[in-house]
N, C-alpha and C. Protein backbone atom coordinates (compact mmCIF):
# COMPACT_ATOMS: atom_id res chain seq x y z
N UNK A 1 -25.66 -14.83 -25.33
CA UNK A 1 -24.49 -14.36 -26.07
C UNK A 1 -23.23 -14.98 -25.49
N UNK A 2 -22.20 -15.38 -26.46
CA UNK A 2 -21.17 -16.32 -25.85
C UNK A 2 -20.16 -14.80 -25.21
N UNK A 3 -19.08 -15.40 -24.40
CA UNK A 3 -18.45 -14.73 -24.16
C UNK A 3 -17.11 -14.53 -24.84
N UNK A 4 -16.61 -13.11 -25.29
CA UNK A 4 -15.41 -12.96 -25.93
C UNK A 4 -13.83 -12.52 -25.57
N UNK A 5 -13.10 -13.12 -25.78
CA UNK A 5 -11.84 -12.31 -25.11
C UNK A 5 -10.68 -11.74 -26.21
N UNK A 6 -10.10 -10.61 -26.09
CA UNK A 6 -9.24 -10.54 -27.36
C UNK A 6 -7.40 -11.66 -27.10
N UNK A 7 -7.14 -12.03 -27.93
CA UNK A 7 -6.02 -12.52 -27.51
C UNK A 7 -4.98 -11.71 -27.25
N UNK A 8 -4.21 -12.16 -26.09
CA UNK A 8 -2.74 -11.27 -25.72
C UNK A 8 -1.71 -11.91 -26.35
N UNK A 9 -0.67 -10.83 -26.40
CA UNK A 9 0.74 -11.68 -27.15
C UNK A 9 1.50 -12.22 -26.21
N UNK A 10 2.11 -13.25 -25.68
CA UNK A 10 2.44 -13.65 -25.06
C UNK A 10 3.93 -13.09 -24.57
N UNK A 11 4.62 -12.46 -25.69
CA UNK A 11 5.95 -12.20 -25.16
C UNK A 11 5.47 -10.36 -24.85
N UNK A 12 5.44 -9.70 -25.40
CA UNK A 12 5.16 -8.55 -25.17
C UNK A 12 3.76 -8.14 -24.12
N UNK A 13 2.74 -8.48 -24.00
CA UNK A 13 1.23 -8.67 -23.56
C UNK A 13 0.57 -7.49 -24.44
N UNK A 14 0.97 -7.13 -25.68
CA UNK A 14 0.22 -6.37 -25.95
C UNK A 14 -1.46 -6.88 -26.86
N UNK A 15 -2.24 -6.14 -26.84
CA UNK A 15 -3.52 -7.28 -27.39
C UNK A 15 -3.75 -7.16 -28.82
N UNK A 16 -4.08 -8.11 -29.65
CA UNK A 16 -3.88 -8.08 -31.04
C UNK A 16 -5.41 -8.00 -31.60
N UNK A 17 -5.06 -8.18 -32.96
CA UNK A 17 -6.79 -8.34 -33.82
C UNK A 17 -7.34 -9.42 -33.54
N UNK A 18 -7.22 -10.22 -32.90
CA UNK A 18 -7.84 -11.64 -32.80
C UNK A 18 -8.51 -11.54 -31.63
N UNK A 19 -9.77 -12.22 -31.69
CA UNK A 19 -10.63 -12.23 -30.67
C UNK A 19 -11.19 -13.80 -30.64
N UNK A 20 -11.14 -14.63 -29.10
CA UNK A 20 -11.89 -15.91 -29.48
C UNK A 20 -13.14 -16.05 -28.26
N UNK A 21 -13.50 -17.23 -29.06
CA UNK A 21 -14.87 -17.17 -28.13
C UNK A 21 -14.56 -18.45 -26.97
N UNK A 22 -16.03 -18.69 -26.45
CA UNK A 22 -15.59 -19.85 -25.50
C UNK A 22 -16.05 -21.24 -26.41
N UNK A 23 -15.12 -22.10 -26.16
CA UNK A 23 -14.94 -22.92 -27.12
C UNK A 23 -14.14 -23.16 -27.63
N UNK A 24 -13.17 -22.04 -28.07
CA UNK A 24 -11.88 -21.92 -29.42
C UNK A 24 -10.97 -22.74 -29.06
N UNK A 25 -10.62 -23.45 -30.05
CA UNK A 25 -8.90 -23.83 -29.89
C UNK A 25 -7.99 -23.97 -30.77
N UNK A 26 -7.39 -23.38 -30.79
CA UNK A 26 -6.16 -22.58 -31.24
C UNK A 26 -4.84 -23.54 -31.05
N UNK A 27 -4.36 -24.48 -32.17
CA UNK A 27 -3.35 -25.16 -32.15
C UNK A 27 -2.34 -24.69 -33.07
N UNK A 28 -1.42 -24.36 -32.93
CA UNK A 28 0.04 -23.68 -34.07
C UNK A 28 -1.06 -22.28 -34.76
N UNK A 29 -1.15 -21.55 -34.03
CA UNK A 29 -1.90 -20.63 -34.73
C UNK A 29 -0.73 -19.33 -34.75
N UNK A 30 -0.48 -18.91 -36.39
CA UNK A 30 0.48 -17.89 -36.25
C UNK A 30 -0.24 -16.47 -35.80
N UNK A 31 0.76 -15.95 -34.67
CA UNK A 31 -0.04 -14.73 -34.56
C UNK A 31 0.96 -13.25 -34.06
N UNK A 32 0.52 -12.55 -35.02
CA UNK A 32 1.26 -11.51 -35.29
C UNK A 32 1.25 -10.70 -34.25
N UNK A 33 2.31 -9.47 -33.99
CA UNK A 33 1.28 -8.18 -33.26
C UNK A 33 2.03 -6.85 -33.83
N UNK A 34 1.05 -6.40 -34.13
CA UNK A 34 1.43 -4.86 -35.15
C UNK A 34 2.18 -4.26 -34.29
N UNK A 35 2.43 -4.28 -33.02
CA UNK A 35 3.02 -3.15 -32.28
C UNK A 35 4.90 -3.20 -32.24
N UNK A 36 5.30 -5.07 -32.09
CA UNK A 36 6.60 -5.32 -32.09
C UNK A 36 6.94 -5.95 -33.09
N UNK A 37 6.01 -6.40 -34.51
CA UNK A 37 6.23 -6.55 -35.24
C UNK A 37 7.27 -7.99 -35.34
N UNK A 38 6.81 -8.88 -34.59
CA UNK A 38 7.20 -9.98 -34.57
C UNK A 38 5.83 -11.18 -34.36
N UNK A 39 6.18 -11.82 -35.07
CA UNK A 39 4.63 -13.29 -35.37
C UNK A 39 5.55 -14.60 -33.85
N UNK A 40 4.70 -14.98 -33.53
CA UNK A 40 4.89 -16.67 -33.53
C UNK A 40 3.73 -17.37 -33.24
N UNK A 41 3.96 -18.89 -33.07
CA UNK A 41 3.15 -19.81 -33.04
C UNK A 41 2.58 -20.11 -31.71
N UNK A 42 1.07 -19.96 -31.30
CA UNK A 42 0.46 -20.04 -30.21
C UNK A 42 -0.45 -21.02 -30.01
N UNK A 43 -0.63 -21.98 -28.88
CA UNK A 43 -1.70 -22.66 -28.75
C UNK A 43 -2.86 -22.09 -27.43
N UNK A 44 -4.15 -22.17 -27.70
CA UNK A 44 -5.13 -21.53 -26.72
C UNK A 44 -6.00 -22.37 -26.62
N UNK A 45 -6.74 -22.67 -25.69
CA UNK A 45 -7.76 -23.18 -25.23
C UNK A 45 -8.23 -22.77 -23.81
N UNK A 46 -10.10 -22.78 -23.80
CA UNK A 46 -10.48 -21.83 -22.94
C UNK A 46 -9.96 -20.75 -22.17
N UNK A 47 -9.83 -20.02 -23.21
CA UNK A 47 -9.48 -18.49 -22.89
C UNK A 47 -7.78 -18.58 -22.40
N UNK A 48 -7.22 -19.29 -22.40
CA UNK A 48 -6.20 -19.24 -22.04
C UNK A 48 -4.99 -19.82 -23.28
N UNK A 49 -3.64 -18.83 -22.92
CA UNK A 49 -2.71 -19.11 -23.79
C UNK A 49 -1.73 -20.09 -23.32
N UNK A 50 -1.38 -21.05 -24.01
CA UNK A 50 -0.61 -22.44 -23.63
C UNK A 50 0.48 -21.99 -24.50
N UNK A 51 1.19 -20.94 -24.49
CA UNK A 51 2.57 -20.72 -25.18
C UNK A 51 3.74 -21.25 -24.59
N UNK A 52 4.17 -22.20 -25.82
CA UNK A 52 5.10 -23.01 -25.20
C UNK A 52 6.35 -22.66 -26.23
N UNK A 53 6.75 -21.08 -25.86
CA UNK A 53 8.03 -20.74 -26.12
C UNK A 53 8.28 -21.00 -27.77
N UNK A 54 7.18 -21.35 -28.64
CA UNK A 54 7.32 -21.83 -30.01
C UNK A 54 8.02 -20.70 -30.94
N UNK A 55 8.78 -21.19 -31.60
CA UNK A 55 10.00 -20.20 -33.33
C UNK A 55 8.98 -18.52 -32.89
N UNK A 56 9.69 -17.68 -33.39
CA UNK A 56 9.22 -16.28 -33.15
C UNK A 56 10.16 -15.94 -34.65
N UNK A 57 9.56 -15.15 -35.54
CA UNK A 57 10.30 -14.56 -36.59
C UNK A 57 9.57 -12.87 -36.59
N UNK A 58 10.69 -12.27 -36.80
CA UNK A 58 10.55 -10.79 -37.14
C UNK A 58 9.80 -10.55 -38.67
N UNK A 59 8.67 -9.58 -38.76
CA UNK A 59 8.07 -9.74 -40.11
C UNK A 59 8.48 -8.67 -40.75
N UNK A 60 8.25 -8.68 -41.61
CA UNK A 60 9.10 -7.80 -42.53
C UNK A 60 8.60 -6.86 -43.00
């Protein structure tokens, strides 16, 4: 069985609906988080988040 991790938000750390496996990679991937209600653009690879400070918009 592969191993799973859920993704964290990078500005807040709270953890979202997204879950990746080992393997994933995640280039401009928009990603929301229900809790602060703000999206932005994330890059990931092996289990780790490469957030490089990318546009953040408030959702509506």
């Amino acid at each position: 069985m592969q191993k799973e991790e859920w993704v964290l938000r990078p500005v807040c750390g709270n953890k979202t609906r997204v879950k990746i496996r080992e393997g994933t990679v995640l280039i401009n991937f928009p990603l929301d988080c229900p809790k602060c209600r703000q999206e932005s653009l994330v890059d990931a690879q092996n289990f780790e988040n490469n957030n490089s400070e990318k546009k953040e918009q408030k959702i509506e």
